[in-house]
N, C-alpha and C. Protein backbone atom coordinates (compact mmCIF):
# COMPACT_ATOMS: atom_id res chain seq x y z
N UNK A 1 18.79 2.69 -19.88
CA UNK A 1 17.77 3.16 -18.96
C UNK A 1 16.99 1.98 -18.41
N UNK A 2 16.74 1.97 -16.95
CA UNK A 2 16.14 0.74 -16.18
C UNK A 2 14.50 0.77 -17.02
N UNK A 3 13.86 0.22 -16.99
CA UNK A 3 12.41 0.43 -17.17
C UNK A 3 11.74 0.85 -15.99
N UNK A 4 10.06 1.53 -16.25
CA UNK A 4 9.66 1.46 -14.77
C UNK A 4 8.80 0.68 -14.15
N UNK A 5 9.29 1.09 -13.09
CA UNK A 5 8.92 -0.05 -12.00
C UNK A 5 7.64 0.57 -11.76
N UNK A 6 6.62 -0.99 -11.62
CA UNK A 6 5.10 -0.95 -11.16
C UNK A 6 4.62 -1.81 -10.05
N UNK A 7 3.62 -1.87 -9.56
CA UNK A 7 3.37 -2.67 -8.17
C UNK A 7 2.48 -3.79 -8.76
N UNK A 8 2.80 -5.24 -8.24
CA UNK A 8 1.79 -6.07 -8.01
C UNK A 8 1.07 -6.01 -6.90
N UNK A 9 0.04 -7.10 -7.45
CA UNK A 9 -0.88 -7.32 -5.76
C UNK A 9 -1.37 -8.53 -6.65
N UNK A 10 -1.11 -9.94 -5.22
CA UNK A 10 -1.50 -10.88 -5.05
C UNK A 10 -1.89 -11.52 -4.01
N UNK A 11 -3.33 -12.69 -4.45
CA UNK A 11 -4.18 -12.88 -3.50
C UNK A 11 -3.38 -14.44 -3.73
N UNK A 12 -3.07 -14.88 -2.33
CA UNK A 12 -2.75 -16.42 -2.14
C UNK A 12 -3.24 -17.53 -1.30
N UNK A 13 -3.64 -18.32 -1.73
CA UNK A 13 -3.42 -19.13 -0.61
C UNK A 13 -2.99 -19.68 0.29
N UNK A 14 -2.71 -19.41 1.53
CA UNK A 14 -1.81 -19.78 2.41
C UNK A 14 -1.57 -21.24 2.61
N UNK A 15 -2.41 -22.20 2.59
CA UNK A 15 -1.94 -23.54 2.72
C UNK A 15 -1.33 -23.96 1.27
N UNK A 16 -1.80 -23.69 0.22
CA UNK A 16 -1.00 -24.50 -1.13
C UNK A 16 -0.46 -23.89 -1.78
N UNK A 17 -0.36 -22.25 -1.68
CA UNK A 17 0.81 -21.18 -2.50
C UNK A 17 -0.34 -20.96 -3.72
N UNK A 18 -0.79 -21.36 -4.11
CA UNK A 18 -2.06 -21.13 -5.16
C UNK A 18 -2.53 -19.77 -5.14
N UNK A 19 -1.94 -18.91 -6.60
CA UNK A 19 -2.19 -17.74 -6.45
C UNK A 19 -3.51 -17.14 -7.56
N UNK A 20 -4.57 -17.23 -6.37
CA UNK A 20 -5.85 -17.09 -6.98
C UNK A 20 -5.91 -15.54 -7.72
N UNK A 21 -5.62 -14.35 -7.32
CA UNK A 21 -5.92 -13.37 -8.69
C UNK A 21 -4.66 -12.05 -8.36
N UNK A 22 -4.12 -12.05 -9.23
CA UNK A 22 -3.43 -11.21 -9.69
C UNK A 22 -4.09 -9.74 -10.12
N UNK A 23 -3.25 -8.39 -10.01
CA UNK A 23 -3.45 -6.90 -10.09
C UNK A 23 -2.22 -6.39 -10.10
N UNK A 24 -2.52 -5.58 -11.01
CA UNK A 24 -0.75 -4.41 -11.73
C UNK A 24 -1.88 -3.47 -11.09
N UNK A 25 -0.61 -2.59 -10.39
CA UNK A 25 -0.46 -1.02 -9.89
C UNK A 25 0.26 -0.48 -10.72
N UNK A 26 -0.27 1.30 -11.23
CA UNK A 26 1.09 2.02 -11.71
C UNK A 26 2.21 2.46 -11.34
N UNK A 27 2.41 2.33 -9.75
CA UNK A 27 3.36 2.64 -8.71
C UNK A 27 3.71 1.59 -8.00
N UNK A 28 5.08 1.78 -7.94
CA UNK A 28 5.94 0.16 -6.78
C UNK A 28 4.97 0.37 -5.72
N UNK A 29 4.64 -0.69 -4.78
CA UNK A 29 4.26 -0.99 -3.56
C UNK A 29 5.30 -1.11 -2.61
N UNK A 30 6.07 -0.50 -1.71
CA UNK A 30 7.70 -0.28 -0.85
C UNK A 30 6.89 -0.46 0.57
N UNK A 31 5.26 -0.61 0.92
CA UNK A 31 5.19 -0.44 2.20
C UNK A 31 4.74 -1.82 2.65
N UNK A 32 4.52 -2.84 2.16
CA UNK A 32 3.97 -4.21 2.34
C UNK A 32 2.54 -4.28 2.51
N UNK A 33 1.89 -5.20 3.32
CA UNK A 33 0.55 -5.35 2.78
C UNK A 33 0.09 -5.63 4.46
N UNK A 34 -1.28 -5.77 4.63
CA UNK A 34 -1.75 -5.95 5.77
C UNK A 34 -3.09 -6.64 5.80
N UNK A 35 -3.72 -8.04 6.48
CA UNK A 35 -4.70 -8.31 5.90
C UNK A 35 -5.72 -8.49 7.26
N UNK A 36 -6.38 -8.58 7.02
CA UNK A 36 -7.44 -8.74 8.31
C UNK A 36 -8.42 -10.48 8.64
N UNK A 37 -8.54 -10.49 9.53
CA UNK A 37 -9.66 -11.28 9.41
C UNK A 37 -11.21 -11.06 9.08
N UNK A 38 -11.46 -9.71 8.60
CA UNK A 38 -12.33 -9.68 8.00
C UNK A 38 -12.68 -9.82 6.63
N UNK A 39 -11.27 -9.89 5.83
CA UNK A 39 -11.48 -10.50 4.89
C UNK A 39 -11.08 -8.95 4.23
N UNK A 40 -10.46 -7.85 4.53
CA UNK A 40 -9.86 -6.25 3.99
C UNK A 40 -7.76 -7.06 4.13
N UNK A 41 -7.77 -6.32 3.14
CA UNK A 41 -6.25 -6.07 2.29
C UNK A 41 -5.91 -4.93 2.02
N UNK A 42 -4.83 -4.32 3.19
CA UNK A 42 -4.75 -2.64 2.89
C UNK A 42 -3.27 -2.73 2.57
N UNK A 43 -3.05 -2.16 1.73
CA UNK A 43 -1.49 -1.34 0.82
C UNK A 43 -1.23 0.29 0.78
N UNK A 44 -0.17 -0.01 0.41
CA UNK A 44 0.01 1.58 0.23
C UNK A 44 1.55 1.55 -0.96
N UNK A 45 0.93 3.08 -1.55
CA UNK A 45 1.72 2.61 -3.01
C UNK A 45 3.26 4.46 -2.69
N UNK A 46 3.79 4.33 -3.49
CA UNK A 46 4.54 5.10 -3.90
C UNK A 46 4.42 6.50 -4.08
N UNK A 47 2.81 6.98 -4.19
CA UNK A 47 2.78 7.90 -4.96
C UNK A 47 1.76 8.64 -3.67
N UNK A 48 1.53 7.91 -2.87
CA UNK A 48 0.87 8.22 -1.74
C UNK A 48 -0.40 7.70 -1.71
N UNK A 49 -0.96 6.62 -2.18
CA UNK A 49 -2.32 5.49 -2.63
C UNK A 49 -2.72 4.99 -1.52
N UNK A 50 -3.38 5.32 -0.41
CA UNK A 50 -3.37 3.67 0.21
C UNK A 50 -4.59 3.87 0.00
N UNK A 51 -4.49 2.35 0.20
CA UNK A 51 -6.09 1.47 -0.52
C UNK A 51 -6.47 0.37 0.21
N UNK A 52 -7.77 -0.21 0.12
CA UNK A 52 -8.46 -1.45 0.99
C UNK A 52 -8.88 -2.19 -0.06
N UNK A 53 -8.63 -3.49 -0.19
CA UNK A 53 -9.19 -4.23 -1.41
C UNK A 53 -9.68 -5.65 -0.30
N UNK A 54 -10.52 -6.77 -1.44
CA UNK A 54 -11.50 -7.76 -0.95
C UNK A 54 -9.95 -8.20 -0.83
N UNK A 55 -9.76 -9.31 0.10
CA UNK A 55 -8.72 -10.24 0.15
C UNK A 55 -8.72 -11.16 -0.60
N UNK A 56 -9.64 -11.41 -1.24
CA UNK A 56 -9.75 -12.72 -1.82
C UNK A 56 -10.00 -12.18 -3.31
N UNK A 57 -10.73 -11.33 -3.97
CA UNK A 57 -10.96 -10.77 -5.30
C UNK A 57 -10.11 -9.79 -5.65
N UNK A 58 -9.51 -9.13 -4.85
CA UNK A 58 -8.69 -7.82 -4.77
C UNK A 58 -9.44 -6.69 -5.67
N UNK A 59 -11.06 -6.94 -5.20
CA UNK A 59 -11.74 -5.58 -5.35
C UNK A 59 -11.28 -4.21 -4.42
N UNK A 60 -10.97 -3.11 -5.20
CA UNK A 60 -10.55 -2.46 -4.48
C UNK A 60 -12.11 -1.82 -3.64
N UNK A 61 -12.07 -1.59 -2.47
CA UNK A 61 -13.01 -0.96 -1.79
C UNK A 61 -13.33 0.23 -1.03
N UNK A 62 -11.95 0.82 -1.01
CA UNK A 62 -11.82 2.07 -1.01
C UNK A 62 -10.23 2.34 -1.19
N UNK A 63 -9.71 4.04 -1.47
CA UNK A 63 -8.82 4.28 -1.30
C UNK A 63 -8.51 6.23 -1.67
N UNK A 64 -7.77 6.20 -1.12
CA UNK A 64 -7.12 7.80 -0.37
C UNK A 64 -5.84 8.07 -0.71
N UNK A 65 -5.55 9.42 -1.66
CA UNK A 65 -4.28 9.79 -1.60
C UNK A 65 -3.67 10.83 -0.45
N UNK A 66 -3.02 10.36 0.29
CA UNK A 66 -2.37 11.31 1.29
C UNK A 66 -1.24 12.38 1.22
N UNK A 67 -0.65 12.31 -0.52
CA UNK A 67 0.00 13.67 -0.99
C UNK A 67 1.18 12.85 -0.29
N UNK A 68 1.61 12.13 -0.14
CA UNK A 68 3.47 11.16 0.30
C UNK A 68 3.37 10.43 0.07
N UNK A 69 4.40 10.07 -0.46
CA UNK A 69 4.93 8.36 -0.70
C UNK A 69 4.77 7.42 1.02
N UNK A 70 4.20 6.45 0.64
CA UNK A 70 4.14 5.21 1.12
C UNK A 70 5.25 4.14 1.46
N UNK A 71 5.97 3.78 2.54
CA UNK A 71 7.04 3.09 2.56
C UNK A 71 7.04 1.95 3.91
N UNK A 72 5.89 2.42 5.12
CA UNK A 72 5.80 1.55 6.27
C UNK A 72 4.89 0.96 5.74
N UNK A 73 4.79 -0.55 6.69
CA UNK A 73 3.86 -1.76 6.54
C UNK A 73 2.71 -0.75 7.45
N UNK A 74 1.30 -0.91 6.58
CA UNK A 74 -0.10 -0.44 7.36
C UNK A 74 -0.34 -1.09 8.46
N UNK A 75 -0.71 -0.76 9.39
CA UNK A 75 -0.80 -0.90 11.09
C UNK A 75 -2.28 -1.52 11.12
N UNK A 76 -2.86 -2.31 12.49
CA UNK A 76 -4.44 -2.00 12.68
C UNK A 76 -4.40 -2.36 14.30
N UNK A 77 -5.31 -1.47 15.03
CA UNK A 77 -5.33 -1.73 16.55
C UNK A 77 -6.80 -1.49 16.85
N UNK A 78 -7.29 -1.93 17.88
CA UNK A 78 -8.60 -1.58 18.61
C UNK A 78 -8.21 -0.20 19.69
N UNK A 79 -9.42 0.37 20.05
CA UNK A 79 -9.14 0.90 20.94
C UNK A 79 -10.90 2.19 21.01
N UNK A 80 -11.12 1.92 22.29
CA UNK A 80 -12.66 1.92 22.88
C UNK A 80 -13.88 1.22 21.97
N UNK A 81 -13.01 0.08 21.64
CA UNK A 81 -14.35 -0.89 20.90
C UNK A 81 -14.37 -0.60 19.82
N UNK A 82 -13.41 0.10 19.06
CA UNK A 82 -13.39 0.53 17.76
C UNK A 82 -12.01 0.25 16.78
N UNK A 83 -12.27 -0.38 15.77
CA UNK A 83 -11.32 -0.86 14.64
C UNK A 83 -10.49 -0.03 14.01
N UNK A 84 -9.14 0.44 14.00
CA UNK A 84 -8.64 1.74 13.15
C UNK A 84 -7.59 0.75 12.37
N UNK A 85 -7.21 1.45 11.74
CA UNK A 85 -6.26 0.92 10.73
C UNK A 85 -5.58 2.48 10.23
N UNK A 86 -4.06 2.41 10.42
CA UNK A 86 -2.87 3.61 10.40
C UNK A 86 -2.02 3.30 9.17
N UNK A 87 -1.32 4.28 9.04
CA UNK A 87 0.06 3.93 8.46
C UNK A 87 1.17 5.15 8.26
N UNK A 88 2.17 4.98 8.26
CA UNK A 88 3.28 6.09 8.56
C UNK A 88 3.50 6.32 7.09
N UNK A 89 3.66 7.76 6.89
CA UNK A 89 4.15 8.25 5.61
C UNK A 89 6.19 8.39 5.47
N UNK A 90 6.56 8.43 4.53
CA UNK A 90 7.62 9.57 4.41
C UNK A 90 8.69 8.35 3.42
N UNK A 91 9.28 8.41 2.50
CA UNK A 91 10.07 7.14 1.48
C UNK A 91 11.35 7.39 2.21
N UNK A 92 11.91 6.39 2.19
CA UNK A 92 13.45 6.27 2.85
C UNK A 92 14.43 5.95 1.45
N UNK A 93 15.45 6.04 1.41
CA UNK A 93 16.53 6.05 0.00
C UNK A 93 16.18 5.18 -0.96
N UNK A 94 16.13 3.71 -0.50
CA UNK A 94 15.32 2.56 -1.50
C UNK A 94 14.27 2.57 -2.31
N UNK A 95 12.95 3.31 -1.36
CA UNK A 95 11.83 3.60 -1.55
C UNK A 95 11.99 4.86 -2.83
N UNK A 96 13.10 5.77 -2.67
CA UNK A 96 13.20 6.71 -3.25
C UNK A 96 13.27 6.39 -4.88
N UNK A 97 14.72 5.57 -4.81
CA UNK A 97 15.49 5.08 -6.18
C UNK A 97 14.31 4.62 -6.77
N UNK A 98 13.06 4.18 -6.01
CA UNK A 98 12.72 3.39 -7.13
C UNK A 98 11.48 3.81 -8.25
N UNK A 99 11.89 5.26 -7.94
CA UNK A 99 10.76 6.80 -8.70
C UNK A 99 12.07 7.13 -10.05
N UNK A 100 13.04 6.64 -9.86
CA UNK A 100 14.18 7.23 -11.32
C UNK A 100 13.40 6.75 -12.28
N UNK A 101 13.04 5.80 -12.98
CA UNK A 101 11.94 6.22 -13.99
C UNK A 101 10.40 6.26 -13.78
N UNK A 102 9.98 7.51 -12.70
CA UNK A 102 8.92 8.01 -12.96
C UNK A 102 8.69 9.12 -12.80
N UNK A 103 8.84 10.22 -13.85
CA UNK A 103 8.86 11.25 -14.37
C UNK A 103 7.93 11.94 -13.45
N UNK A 104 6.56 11.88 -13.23
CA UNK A 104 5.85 12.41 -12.46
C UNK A 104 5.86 11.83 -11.16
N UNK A 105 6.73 11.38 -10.37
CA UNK A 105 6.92 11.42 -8.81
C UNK A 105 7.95 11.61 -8.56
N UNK A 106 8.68 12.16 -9.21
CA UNK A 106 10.28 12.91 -8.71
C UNK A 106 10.12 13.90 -7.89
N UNK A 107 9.38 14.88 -8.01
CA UNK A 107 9.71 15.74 -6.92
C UNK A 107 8.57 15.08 -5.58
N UNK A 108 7.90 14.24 -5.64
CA UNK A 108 7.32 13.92 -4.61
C UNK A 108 7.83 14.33 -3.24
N UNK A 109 7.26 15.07 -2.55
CA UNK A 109 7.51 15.65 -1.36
C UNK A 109 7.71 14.19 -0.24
N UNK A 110 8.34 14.48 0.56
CA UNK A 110 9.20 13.26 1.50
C UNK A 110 8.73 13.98 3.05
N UNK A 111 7.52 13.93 3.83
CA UNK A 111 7.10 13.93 4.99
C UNK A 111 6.59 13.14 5.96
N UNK A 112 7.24 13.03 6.80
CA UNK A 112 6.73 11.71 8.15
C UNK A 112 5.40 12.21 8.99
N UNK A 113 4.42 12.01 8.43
CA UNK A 113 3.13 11.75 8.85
C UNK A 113 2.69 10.45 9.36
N UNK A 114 1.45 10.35 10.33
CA UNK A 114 0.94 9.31 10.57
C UNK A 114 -0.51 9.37 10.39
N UNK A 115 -1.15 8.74 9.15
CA UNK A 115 -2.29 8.87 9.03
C UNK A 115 -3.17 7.80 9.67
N UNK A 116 -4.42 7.99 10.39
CA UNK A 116 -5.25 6.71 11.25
C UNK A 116 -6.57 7.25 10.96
N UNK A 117 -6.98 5.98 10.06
CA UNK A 117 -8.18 5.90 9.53
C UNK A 117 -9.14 4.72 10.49
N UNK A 118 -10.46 5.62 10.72
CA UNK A 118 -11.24 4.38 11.25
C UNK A 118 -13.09 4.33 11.00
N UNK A 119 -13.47 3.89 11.39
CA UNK A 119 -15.34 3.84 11.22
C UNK A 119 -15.90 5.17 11.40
């Protein structure tokens, strides 16, 4: 039996690779990461998590379960002077396999939503 799979999250430095602080998730991370110049780090996990953490402390600062797995990279656009930040729901086969050992997200429901969060 594989073991199960859990998500990191790491804060780096971009000029020297220097990886200032480390965080275990209980769920793979399959959707990538997104960071801002304000200094917000948004993810989204497996189990349907997405979350905003400090970029630099990886305080988490908020976060929302949307009832789907997580599998697109989180989006961010302006639009009438206002900051939103999106992301598409629904796990694709990869994203899927990688719930075989986790007992409680097997039947996780598989729907293509687009959730857009803003101020």
């Amino acid at each position: 039996m594989k073991p199960r799979r859990v998500g990191r999250l790491r804060s780096t430095d971009p000029f020297t690779g220097e990886v200032k602080k480390k965080m275990r998730r209980p769920y793979p991370n399959r959707s990538a990461a997104l960071t801002t110049a304000g200094g917000l780090f948004f993810t989204g996990l497996v189990d349907g998590s997405f979350a905003a953490y400090d970029d630099v402390s990886l305080e988490q600062l908020w976060e929302v379960n949307v009832g789907v797995g997580l599998n697109a990279p989180p989006m961010t656009f302006e639009a009438g002077g206002k900051q939103y930040v999106a992301i598409l729901t629904g796990l694709g086969v990869p994203a899927k396999s990688a719930l075989v050992n986790t007992p409680e997200l097997r039947e996780m429901r598989n729907q293509t939503m687009l959730f857009v969060f803003g101020p």
